[in-house]
Protein backbone atom coordinates (compact mmCIF):
# COMPACT_ATOMS: atom_id res chain seq x y z
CA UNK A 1 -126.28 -3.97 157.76
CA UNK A 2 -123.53 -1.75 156.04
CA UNK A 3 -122.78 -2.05 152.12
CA UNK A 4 -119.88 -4.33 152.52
CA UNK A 5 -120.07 -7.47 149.94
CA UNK A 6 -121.73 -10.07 151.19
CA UNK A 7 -119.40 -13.66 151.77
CA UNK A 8 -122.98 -15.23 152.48
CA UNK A 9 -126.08 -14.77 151.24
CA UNK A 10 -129.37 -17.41 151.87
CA UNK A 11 -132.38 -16.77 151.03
CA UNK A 12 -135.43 -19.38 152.52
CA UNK A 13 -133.73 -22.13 152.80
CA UNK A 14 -135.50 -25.20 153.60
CA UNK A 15 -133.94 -28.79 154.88
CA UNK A 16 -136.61 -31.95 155.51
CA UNK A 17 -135.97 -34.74 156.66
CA UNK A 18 -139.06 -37.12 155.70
CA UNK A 19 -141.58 -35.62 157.50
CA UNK A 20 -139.52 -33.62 159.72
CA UNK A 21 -138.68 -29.91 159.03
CA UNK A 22 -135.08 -29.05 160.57
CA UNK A 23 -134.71 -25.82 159.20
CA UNK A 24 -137.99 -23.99 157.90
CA UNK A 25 -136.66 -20.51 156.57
CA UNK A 26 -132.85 -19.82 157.09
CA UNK A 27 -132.68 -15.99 155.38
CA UNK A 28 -129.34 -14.39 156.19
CA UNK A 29 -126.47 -11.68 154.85
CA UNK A 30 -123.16 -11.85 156.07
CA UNK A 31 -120.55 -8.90 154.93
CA UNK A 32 -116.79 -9.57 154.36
CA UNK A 33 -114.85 -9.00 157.62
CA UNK A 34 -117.52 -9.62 159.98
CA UNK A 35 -118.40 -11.54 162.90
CA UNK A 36 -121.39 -12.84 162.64
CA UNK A 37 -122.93 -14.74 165.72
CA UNK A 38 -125.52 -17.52 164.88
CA UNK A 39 -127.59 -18.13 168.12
CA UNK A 40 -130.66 -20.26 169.24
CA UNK A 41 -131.38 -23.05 171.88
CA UNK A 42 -130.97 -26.34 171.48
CA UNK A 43 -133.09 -27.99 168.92
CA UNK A 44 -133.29 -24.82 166.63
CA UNK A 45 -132.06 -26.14 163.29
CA UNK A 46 -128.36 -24.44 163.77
CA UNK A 47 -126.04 -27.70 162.89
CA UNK A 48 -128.14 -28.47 159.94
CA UNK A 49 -128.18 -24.87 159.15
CA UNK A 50 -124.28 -25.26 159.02
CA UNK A 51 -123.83 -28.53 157.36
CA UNK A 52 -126.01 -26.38 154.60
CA UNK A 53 -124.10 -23.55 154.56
CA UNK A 54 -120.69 -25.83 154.66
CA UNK A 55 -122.25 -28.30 151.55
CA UNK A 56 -122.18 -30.84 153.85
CA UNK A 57 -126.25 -31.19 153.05
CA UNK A 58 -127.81 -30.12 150.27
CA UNK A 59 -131.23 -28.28 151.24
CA UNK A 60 -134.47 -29.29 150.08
CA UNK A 61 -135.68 -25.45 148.95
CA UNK A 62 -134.34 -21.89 148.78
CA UNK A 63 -131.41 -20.67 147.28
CA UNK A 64 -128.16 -19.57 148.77
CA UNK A 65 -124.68 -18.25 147.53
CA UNK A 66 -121.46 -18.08 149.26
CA UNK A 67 -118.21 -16.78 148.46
CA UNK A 68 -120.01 -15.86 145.16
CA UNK A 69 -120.98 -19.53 144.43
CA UNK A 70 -123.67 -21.29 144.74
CA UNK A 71 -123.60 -23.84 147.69
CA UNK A 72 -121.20 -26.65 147.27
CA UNK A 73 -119.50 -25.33 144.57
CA UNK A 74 -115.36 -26.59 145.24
CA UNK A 75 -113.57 -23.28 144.55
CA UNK A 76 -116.06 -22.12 147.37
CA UNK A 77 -115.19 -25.03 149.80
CA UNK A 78 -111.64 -24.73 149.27
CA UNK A 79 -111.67 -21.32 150.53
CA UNK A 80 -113.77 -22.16 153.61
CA UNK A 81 -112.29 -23.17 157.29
CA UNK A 82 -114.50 -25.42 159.94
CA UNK A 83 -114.06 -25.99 163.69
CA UNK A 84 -116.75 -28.64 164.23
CA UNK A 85 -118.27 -28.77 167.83
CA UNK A 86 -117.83 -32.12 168.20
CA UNK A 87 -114.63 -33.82 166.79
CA UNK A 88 -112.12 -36.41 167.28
CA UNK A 89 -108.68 -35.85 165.94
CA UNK A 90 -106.27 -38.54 164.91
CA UNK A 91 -104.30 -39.31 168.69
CA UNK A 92 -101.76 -41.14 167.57
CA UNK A 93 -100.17 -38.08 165.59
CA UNK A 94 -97.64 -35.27 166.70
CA UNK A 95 -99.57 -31.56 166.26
CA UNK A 96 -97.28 -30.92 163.35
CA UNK A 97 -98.26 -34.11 162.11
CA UNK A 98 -101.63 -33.53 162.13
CA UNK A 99 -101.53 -29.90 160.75
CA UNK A 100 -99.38 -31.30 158.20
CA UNK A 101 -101.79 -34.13 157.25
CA UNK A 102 -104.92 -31.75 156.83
CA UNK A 103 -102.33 -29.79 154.88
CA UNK A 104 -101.66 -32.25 152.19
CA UNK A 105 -106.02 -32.86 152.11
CA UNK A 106 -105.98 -29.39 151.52
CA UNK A 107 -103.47 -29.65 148.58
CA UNK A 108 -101.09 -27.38 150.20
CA UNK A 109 -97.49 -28.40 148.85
CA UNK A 110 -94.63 -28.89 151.01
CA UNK A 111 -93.00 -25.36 151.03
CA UNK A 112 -96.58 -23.59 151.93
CA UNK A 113 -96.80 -26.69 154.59
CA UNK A 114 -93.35 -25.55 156.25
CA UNK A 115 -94.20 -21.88 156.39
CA UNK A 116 -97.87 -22.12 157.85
CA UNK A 117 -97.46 -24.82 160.59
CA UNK A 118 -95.42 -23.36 162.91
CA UNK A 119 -96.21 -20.28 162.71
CA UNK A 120 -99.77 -21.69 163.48
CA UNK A 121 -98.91 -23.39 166.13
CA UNK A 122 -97.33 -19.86 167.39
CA UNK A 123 -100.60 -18.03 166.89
CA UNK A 124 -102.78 -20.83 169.23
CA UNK A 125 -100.02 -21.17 171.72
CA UNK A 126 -98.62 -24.49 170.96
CA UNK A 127 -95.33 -23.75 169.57
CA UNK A 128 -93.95 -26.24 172.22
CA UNK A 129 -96.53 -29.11 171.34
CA UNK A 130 -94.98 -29.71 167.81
CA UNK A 131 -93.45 -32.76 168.65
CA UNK A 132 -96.51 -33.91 171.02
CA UNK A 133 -99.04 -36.53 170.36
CA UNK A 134 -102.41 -35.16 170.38
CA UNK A 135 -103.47 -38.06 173.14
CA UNK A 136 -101.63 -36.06 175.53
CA UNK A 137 -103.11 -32.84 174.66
CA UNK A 138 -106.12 -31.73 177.32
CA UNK A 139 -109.22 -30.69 175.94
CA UNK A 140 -108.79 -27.32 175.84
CA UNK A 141 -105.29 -27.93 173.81
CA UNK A 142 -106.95 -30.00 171.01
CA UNK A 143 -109.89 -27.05 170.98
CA UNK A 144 -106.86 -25.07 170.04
CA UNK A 145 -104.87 -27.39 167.33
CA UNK A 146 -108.52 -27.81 166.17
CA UNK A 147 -108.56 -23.95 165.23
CA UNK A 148 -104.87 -24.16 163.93
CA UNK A 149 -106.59 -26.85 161.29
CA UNK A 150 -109.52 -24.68 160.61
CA UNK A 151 -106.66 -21.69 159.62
CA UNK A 152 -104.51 -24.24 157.98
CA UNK A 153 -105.62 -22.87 154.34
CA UNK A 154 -105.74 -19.66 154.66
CA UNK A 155 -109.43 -19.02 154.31
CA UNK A 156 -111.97 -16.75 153.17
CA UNK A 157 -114.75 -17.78 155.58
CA UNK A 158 -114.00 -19.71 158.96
CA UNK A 159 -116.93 -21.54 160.73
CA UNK A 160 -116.44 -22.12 164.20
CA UNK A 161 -118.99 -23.86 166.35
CA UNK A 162 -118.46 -24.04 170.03
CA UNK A 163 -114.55 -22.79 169.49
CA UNK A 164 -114.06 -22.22 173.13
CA UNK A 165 -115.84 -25.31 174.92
CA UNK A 166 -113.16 -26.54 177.48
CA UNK A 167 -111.10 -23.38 177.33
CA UNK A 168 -110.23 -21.42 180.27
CA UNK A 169 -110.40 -17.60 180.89
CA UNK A 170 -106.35 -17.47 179.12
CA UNK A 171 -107.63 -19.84 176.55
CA UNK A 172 -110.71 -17.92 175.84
CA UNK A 173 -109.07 -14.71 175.49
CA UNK A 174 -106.15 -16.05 173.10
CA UNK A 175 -109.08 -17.13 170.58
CA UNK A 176 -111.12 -14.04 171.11
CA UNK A 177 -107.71 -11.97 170.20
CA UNK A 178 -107.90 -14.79 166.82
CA UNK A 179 -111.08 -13.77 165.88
CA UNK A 180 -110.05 -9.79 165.91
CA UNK A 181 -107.56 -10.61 163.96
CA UNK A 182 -109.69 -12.34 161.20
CA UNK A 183 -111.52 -9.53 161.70
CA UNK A 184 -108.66 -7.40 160.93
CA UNK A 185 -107.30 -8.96 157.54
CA UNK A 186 -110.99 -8.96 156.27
CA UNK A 187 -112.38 -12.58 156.62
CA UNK A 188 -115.33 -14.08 158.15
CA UNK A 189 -116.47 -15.56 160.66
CA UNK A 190 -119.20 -17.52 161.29
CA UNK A 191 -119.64 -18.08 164.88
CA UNK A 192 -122.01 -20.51 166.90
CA UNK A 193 -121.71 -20.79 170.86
CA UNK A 194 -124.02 -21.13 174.04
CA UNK A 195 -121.55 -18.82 175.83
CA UNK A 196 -123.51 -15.32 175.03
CA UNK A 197 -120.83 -13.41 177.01
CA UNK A 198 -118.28 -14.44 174.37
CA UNK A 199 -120.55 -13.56 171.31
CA UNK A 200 -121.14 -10.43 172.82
CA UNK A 201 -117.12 -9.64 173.35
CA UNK A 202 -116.51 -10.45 169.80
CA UNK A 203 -119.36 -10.77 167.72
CA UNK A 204 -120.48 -7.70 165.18
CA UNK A 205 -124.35 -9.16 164.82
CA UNK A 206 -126.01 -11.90 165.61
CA UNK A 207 -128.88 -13.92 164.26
CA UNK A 208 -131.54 -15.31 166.46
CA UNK A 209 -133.08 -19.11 165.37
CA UNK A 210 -135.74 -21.12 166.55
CA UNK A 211 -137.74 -23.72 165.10
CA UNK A 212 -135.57 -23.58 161.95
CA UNK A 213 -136.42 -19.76 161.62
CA UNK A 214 -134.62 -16.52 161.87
CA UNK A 215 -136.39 -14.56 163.75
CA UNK A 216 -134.27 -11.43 164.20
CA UNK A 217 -130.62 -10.25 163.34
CA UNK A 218 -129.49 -7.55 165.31
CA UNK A 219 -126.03 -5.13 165.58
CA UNK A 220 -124.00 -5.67 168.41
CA UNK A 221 -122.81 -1.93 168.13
CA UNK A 222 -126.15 -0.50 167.56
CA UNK A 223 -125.68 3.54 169.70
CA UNK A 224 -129.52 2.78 169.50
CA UNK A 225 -129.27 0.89 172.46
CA UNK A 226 -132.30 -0.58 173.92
CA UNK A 227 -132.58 -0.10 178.18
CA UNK A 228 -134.41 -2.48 180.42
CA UNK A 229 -136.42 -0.86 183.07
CA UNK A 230 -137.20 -1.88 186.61
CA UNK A 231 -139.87 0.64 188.16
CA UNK A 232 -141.80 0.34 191.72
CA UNK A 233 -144.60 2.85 192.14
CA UNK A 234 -147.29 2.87 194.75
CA UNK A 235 -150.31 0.56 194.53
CA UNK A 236 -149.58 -0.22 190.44
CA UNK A 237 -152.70 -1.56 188.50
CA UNK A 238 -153.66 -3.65 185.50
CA UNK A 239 -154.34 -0.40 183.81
CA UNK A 240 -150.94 0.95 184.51
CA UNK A 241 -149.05 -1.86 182.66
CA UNK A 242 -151.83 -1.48 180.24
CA UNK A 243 -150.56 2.26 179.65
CA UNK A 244 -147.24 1.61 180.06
CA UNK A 245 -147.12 0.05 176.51
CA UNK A 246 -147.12 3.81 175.18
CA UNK A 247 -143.40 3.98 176.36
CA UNK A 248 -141.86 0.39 175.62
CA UNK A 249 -142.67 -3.51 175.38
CA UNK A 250 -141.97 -6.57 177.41
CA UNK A 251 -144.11 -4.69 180.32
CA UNK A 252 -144.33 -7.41 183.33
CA UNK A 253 -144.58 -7.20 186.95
CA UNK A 254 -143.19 -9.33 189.11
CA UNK A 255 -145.18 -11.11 191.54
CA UNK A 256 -142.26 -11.71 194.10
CA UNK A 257 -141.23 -8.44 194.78
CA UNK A 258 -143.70 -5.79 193.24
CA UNK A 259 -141.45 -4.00 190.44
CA UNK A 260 -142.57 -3.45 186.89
CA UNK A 261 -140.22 -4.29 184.26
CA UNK A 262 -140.13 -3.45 180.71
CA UNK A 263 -138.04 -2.30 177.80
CA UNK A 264 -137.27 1.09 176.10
CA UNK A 265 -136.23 1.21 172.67
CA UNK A 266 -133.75 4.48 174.03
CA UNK A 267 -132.82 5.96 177.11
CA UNK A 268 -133.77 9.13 175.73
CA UNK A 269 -137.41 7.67 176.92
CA UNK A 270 -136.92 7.85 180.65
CA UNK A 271 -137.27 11.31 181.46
CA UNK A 272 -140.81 11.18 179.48
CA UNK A 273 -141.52 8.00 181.77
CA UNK A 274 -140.87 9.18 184.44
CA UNK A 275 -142.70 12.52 184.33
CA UNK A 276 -145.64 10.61 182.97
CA UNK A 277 -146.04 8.58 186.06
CA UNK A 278 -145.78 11.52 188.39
CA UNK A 279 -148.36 13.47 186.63
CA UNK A 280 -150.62 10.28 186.39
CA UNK A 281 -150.29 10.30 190.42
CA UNK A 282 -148.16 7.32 190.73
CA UNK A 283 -146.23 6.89 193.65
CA UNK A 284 -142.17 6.84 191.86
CA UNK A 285 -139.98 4.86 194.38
CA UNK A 286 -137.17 3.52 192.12
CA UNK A 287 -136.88 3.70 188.40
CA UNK A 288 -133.55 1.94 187.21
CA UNK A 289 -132.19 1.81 183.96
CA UNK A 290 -129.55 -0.58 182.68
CA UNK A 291 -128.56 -1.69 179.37
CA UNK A 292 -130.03 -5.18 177.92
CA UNK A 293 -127.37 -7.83 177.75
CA UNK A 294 -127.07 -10.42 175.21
CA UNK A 295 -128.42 -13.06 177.58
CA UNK A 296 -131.84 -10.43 177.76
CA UNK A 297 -132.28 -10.09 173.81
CA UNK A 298 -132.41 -13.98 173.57
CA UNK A 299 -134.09 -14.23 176.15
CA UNK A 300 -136.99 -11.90 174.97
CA UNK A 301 -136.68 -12.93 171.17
CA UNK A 302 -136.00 -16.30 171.60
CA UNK A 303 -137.66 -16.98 174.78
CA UNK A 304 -136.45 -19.35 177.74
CA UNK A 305 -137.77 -22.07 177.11
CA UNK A 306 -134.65 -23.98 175.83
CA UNK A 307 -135.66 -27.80 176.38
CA UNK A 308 -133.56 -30.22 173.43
CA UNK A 309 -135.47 -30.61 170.41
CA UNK A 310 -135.06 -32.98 167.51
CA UNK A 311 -134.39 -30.72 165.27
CA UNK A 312 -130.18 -29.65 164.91
């Protein structure tokens, strides 16, 4: 990553329960004004990784600093925001209500109350809903005075886990235009979701967890783009996929329809491919290039098998 001050910085950090190991080796750097995706199936240690990260937890080893404080530390916390995945907000209050409620936990006094509300309300598109209780508000609404709350105080660092669950495409967009604007005025965020097309629309990087590891963190805007290949050639052999290492990884065929797949670290590789097999004597039929999606990476550095664990 670029030279930008890091807002978070872990370095092997460890949580057990009893015998159980929920996150092994959670190693990450997160630069001020980034978006910084934090991906893995179910089971991977990512809740617990939060609840670490938030002070929720303490861990049992490593070290970590955030905001330029070590974990926990209440100047830190005071200076963080948190959209929870799950949550249940108080139903029986109005929206300003409830914004001003988490206002006075947050020690906000009145006059920074007044100011930040409504125009909070304004920025997730429920300057209408003041006056409505929150047991009238669909799910995607109370996703949305759920982000209002975790803006309320102005933070340094916002953690948002699942933020658009229940939204639809409008809804989605309005907190994808949010998170630019974060972007924009130089804060953080931390960003957990299952919907990859999102994290690829907004995120800068992303980190990759399973089993309570990081595996990889990769850019998002990386010109180094890596292509996936499909290829069908005449008659292809053991010993061709065996070759075809030379040029990239991931080299399969599939038994269903014949074509060879694999990966290129560049584009810049397929003309050498592609001469290669025709000298070799291969039969070319189709050779097709296209750019690895989000949903790919995972799948190839996380793998597919994403069956619930114990571990959150």
């Amino acid at each position: 990553m670029s030279a930008q001050p890091l807002t978070i910085h872990t370095m092997s950090l460890r949580k057990e329960f009893g015998a159980k190991v929920a996150v092994a080796d959670l190693s990450l750097q997160v630069g001020r004004g980034e978006v910084f995706g934090f991906l893995g199936p179910n089971g991977a240690g990512k809740t617990t990784s939060v609840k670490m990260l938030l002070g929720l937890t303490r861990p049992t080893a490593g070290t970590a600093v955030l905001l330029d404080k070590p974990l926990g530390d209440r100047q830190a916390r005071a200076k963080i925001g948190f959209l929870p995945e799950h949550f249940r907000f108080h139903e029986w209050l109005r929206a300003g209500e409830f914004l001003d409620l988490h206002g006075r936990l947050y020690g906000m006094n009145r006059e920074a109350r007044a100011a930040a509300i409504p125009d909070l309300l304004a920025l997730v598109g429920l300057a209408d809903r003041t006056a409505t209780k929150l047991q009238a508000f669909s799910k995607g609404m109370l996703q949305r005075i759920g982000l209002a709350q975790a803006l309320l105080n102005d933070p340094e660092i916002v953690f948002l886990d699942e933020p658009t669950s229940g939204l639809d495409p409008l809804g989605r967009l309005l907190v994808r235009d949010i998170i630019d604007g974060l972007r924009g005025e130089g804060r953080t965020v931390f960003l957990n979701s299952h919907l990859l097309g999102e994290v690829e629309k907004t995120c800068d990087r992303v980190a990759f967890i399973r089993d309570g590891r990081v595996l990889q963190t990769i850019s998002l805007h990386d010109p180094e783009e890596r292509v996936q290949v499909t290829l069908r050639v005449g008659s292809p052999t053991p010993q061709l996929l065996a070759d075809l290492t030379q040029f990239g990884e991931h080299v399969n065929l599939s038994r269903h329809n014949g074509r060879i797949h694999l990966t290129l670290a560049h584009e810049s590789r397929l003309p050498d491919l592609a001469a290669w097999l025709v000298q070799s004597g291969y039969s070319l039929y189709e050779l097709n290039p296209q750019r690895l999606s989000l949903e790919d990476r995972f799948l190839q550095i996380v793998g597919n098998d994403s069956g619930d664990g114990a571990a959150r």
